[in-house]
Protein backbone atom coordinates (compact mmCIF):
# COMPACT_ATOMS: atom_id res chain seq x y z
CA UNK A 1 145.30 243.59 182.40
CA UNK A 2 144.84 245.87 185.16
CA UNK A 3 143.93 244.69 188.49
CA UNK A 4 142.91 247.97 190.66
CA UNK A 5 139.79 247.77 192.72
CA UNK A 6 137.00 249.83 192.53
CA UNK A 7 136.54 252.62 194.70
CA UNK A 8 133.87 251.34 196.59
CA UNK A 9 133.21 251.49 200.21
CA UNK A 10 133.46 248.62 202.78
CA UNK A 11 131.30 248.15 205.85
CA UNK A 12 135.28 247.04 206.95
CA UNK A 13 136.47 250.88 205.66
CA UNK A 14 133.54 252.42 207.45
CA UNK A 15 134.37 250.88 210.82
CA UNK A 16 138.08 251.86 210.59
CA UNK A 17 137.25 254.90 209.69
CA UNK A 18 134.96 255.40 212.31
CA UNK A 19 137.02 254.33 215.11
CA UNK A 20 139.66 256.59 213.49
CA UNK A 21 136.95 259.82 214.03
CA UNK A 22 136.53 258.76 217.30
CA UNK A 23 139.74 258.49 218.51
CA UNK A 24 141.39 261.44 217.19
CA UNK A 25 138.50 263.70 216.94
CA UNK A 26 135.47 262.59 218.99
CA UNK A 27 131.57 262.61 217.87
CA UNK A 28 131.82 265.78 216.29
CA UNK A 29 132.43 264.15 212.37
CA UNK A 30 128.91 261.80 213.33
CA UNK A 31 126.48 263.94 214.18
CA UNK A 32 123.95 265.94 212.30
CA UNK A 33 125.70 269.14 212.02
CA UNK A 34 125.15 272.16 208.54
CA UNK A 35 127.93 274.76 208.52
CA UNK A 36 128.34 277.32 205.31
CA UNK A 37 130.45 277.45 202.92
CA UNK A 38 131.69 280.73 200.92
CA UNK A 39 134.93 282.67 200.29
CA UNK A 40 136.11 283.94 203.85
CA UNK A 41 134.01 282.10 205.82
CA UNK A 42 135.76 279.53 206.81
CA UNK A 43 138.98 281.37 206.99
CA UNK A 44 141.45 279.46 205.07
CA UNK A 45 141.21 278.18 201.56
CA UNK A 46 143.15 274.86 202.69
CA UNK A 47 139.29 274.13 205.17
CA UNK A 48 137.85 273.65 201.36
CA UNK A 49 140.30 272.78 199.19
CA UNK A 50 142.45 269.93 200.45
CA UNK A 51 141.98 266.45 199.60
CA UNK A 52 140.07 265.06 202.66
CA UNK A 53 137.52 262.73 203.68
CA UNK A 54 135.34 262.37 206.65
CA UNK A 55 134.07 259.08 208.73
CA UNK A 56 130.43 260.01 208.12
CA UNK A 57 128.94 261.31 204.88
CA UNK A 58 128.51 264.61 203.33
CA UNK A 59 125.75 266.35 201.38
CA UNK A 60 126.88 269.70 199.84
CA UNK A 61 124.27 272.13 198.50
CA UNK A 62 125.62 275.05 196.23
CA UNK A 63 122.87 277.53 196.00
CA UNK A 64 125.06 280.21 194.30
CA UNK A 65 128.19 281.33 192.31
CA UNK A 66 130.31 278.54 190.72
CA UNK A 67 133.92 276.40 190.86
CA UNK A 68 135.19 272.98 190.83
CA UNK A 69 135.02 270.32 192.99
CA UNK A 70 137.17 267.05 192.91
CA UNK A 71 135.32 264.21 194.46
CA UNK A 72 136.65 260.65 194.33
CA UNK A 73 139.32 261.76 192.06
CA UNK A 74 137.33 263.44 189.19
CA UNK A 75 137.28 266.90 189.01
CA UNK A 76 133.83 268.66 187.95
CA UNK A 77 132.19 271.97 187.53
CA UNK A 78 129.52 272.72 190.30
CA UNK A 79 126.69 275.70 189.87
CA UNK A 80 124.04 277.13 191.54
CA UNK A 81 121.13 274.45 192.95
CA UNK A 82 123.62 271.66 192.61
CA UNK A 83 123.64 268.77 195.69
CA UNK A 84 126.88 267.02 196.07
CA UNK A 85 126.29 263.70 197.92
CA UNK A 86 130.37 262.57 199.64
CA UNK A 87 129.92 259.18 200.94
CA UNK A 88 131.65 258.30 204.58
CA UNK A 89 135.70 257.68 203.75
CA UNK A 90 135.67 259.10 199.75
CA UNK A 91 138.24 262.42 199.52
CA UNK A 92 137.04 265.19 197.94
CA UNK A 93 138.24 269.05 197.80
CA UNK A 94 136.15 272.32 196.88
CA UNK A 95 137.56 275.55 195.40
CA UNK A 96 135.39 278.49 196.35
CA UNK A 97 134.93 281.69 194.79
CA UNK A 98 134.10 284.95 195.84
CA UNK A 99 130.44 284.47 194.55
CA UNK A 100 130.25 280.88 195.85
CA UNK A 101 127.48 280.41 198.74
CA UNK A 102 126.96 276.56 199.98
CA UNK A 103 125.98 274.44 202.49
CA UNK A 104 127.65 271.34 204.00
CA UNK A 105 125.63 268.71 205.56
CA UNK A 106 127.32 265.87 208.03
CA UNK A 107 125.12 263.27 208.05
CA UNK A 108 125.51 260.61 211.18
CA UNK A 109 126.84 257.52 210.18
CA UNK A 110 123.86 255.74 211.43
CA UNK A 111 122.12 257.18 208.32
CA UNK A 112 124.57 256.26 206.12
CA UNK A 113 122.14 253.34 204.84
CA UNK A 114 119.68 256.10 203.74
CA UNK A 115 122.23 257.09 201.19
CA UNK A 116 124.39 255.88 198.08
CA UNK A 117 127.41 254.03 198.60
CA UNK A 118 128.72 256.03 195.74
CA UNK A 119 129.80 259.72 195.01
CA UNK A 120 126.85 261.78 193.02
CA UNK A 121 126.39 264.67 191.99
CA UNK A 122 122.90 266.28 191.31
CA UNK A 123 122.11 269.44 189.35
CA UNK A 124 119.06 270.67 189.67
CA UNK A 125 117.60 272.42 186.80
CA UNK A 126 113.39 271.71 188.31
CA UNK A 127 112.49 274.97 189.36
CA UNK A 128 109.53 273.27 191.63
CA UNK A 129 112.60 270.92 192.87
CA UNK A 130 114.43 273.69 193.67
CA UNK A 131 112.20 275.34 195.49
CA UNK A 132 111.57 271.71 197.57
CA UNK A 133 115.35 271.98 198.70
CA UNK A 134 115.62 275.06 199.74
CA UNK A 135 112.64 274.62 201.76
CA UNK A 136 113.89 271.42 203.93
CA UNK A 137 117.28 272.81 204.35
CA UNK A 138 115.47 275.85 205.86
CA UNK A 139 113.71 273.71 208.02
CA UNK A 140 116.47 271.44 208.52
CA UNK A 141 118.83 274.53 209.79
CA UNK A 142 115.71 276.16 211.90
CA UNK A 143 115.53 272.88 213.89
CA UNK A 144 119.19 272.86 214.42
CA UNK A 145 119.30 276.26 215.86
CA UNK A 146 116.66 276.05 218.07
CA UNK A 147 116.67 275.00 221.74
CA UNK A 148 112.60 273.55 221.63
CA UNK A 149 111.75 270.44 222.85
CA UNK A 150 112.32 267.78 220.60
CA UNK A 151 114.63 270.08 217.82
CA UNK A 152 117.09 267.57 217.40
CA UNK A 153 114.88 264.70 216.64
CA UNK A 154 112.74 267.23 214.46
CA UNK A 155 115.76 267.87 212.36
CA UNK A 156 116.68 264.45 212.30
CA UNK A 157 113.04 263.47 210.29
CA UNK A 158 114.08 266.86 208.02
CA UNK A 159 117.17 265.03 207.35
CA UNK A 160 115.32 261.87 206.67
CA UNK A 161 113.13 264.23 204.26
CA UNK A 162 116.25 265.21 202.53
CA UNK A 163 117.62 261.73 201.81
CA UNK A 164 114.18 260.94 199.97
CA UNK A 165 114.10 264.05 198.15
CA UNK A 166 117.60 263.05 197.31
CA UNK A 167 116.62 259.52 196.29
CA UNK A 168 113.69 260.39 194.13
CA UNK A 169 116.20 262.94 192.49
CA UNK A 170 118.04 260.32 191.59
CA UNK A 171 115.60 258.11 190.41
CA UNK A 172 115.87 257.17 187.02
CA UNK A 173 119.67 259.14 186.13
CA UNK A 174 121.46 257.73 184.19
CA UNK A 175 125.14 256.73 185.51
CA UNK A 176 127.63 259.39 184.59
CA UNK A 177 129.56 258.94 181.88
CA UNK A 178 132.68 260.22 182.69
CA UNK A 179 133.19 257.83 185.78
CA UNK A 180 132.53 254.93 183.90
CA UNK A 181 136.08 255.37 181.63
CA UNK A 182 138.95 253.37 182.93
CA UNK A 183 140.90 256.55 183.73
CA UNK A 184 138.68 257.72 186.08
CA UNK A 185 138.38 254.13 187.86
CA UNK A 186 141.79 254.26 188.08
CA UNK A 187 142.09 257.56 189.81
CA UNK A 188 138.92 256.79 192.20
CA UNK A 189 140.83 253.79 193.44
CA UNK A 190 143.53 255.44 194.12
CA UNK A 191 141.95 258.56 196.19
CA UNK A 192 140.35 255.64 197.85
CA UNK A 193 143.83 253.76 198.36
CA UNK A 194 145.82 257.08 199.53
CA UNK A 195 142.59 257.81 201.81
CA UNK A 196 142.92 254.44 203.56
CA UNK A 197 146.78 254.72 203.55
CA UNK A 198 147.91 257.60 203.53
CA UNK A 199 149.48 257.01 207.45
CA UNK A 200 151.78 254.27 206.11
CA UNK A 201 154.66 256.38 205.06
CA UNK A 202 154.12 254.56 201.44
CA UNK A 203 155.48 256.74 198.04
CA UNK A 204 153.26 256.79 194.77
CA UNK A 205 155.67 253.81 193.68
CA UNK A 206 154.58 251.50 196.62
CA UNK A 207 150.87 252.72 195.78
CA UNK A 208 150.95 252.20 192.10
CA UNK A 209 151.96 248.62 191.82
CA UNK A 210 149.53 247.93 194.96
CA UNK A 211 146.91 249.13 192.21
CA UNK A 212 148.90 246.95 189.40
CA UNK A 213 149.75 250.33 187.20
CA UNK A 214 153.55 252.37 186.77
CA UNK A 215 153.69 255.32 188.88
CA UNK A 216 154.16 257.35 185.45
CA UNK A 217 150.58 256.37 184.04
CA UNK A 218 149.58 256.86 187.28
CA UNK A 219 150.64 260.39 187.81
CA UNK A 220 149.11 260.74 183.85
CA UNK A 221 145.93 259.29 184.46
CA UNK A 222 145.48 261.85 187.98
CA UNK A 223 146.30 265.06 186.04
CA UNK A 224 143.63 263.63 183.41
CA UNK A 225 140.83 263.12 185.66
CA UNK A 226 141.59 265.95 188.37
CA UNK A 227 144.33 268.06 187.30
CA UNK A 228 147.01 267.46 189.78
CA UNK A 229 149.87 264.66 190.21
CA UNK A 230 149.24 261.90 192.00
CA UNK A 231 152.51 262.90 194.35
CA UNK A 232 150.05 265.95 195.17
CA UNK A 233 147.02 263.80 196.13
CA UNK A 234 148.92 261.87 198.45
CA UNK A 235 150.92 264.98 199.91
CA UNK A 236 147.36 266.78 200.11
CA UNK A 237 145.61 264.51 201.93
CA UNK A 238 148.50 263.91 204.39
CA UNK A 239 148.84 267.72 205.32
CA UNK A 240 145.11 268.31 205.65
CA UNK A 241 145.15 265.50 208.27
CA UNK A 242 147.97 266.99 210.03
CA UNK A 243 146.16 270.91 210.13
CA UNK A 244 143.46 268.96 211.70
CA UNK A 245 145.41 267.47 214.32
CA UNK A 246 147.53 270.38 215.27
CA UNK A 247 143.92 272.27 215.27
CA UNK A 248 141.47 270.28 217.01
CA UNK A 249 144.14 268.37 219.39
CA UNK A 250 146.81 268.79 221.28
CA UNK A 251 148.62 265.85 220.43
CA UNK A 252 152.59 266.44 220.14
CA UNK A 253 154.62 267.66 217.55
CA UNK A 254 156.59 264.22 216.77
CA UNK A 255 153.48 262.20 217.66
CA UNK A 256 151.90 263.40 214.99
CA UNK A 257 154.65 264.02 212.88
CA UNK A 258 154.97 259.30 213.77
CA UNK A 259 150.98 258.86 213.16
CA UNK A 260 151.37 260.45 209.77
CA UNK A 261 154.06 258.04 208.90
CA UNK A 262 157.19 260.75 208.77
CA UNK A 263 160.25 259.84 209.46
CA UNK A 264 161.38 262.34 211.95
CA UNK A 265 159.60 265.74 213.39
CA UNK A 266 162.18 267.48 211.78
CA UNK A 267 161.39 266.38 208.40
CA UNK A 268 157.50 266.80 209.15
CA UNK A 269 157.93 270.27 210.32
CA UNK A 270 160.05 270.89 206.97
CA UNK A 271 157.68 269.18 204.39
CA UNK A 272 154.82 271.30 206.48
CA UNK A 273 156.42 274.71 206.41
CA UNK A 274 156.87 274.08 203.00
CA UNK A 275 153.18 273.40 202.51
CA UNK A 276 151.63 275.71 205.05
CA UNK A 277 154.27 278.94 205.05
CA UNK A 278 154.76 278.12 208.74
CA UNK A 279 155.76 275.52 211.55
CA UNK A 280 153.49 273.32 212.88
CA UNK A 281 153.27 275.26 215.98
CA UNK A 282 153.16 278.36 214.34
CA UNK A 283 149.35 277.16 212.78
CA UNK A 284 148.00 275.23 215.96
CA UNK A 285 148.57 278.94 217.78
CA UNK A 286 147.03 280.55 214.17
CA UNK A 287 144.28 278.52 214.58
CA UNK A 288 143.74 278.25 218.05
């Protein structure tokens, strides 16, 4: 009988994972912030790609080209007018195209409640809905790049717009079926095990029989449901974290190399040359 959890998220996961946001990175992941997304504009492909999560939810909107997304470890096609809803502590990656053009929303974690608890994703196929979306994200962004009285509020109430545009979209739709097989329970639980350990310096082994399965069917039920190993999940997620760090702090080498659960900075700065194609302080002056 197997005995992993479902991928669900706490009130207990949220709180740890905001305290985590706010001590390593500040307000910046909880406030209502829309950036783009498309090939080049971000820079690198590992700012989309990589397994992360984020202490506040997500709302993606694709409103052209086409690729694959892995969210809560189950990888999916994505299309033009589709809305990807990431909910606060759930890892997800992106690969982008050279036709891809999206938009990523961060919604504050004090709006969390407006949204699922679980991943969705929407597509859109309503030309009238359609329409409906691209108007409030227009107004959403206009309101975030102005400087009149009162913007920030006003896109606030846009935001609130969205997440009952979102909710009547939703309305009705049917769960999807491929998250309901036991596969791709198994693989949600454990993106949502390696998100909340991933600092622990545990191996699939120790993370496997945490979720009562061998590390073999583990690694075969990953490559099922998202294509890569579940050595690669783990390793993902723990060099995303540590671009971020080198990036956005400036935290030392071997303290980081210790919060990420390595055993020495020597080792980290091998196993992240070997992911990266350079040192650790090679990339915090790249992407400085």
């Amino acid at each position: 009988m197997t005995r992993y959890p479902d991928a669900t998220l706490t009130k207990t996961n949220i709180g740890d994972a905001m305290t985590l946001a706010k001590t390593i990175l500040g307000v910046q992941d909880n406030r209502l912030d829309l950036r783009a997304i498309g090939h080049g504009v971000n820079g690198s492909r590992w700012r989309t790609e990589a397994m992360r999560a984020h202490a506040s939810p997500r709302l993606i909107f694709v409103a052209k080209g086409q690729g694959r997304i892995t969210l809560a470890g189950l990888t999916s096609g994505y299309g033009p007018n589709n809305l990807l809803f990431v909910p606060a502590g759930t890892m997800y990656g992106m690969e982008v195209g050279k036709t891809v053009y999206a938009q990523i929303l961060t919604l504050p974690l004090a709006m969390a409640d407006e949204w699922p608890e679980e991943p969705v994703h929407l597509r859109l196929r309503d030309v009238v809905a359609q329409k409906e979306l691209a108007q409030i994200f227009d107004q959403l962004e206009a309101e975030l790049r102005s400087d009149r009285t009162g913007h920030t509020r006003a896109a606030h109430y846009h935001a609130g717009l969205l997440s009952v545009f979102f909710e009547r979209q939703c309305d009705g739709l049917p769960a999807e079926d491929r998250r309901q097989t036991s596969q791709a329970r198994l693989s949600a639980a454990y993106s949502d095990l390696v998100e909340r350990r991933f600092r622990n310096s545990l191996g699939v082994s120790e993370l496997a029989a945490e979720l009562g399965v061998t590390p073999t069917h583990l690694t075969r039920v990953c490559k099922q449901t998202c294509g890569r190993s579940a050595l690669a999940i783990l390793n993902d997620r723990i060099h995303y974290e540590a671009r971020i760090l080198l990036r956005d702090t400036r935290r030392p080498v071997n303290e980081i190399a210790k919060g990420l659960g390595f055993a020495s900075a020597a080792y980290f700065t091998r196993s992240f040359q070997a992911a990266a194609g350079m040192t650790p302080s090679a990339f915090r002056k790249s992407a400085g």
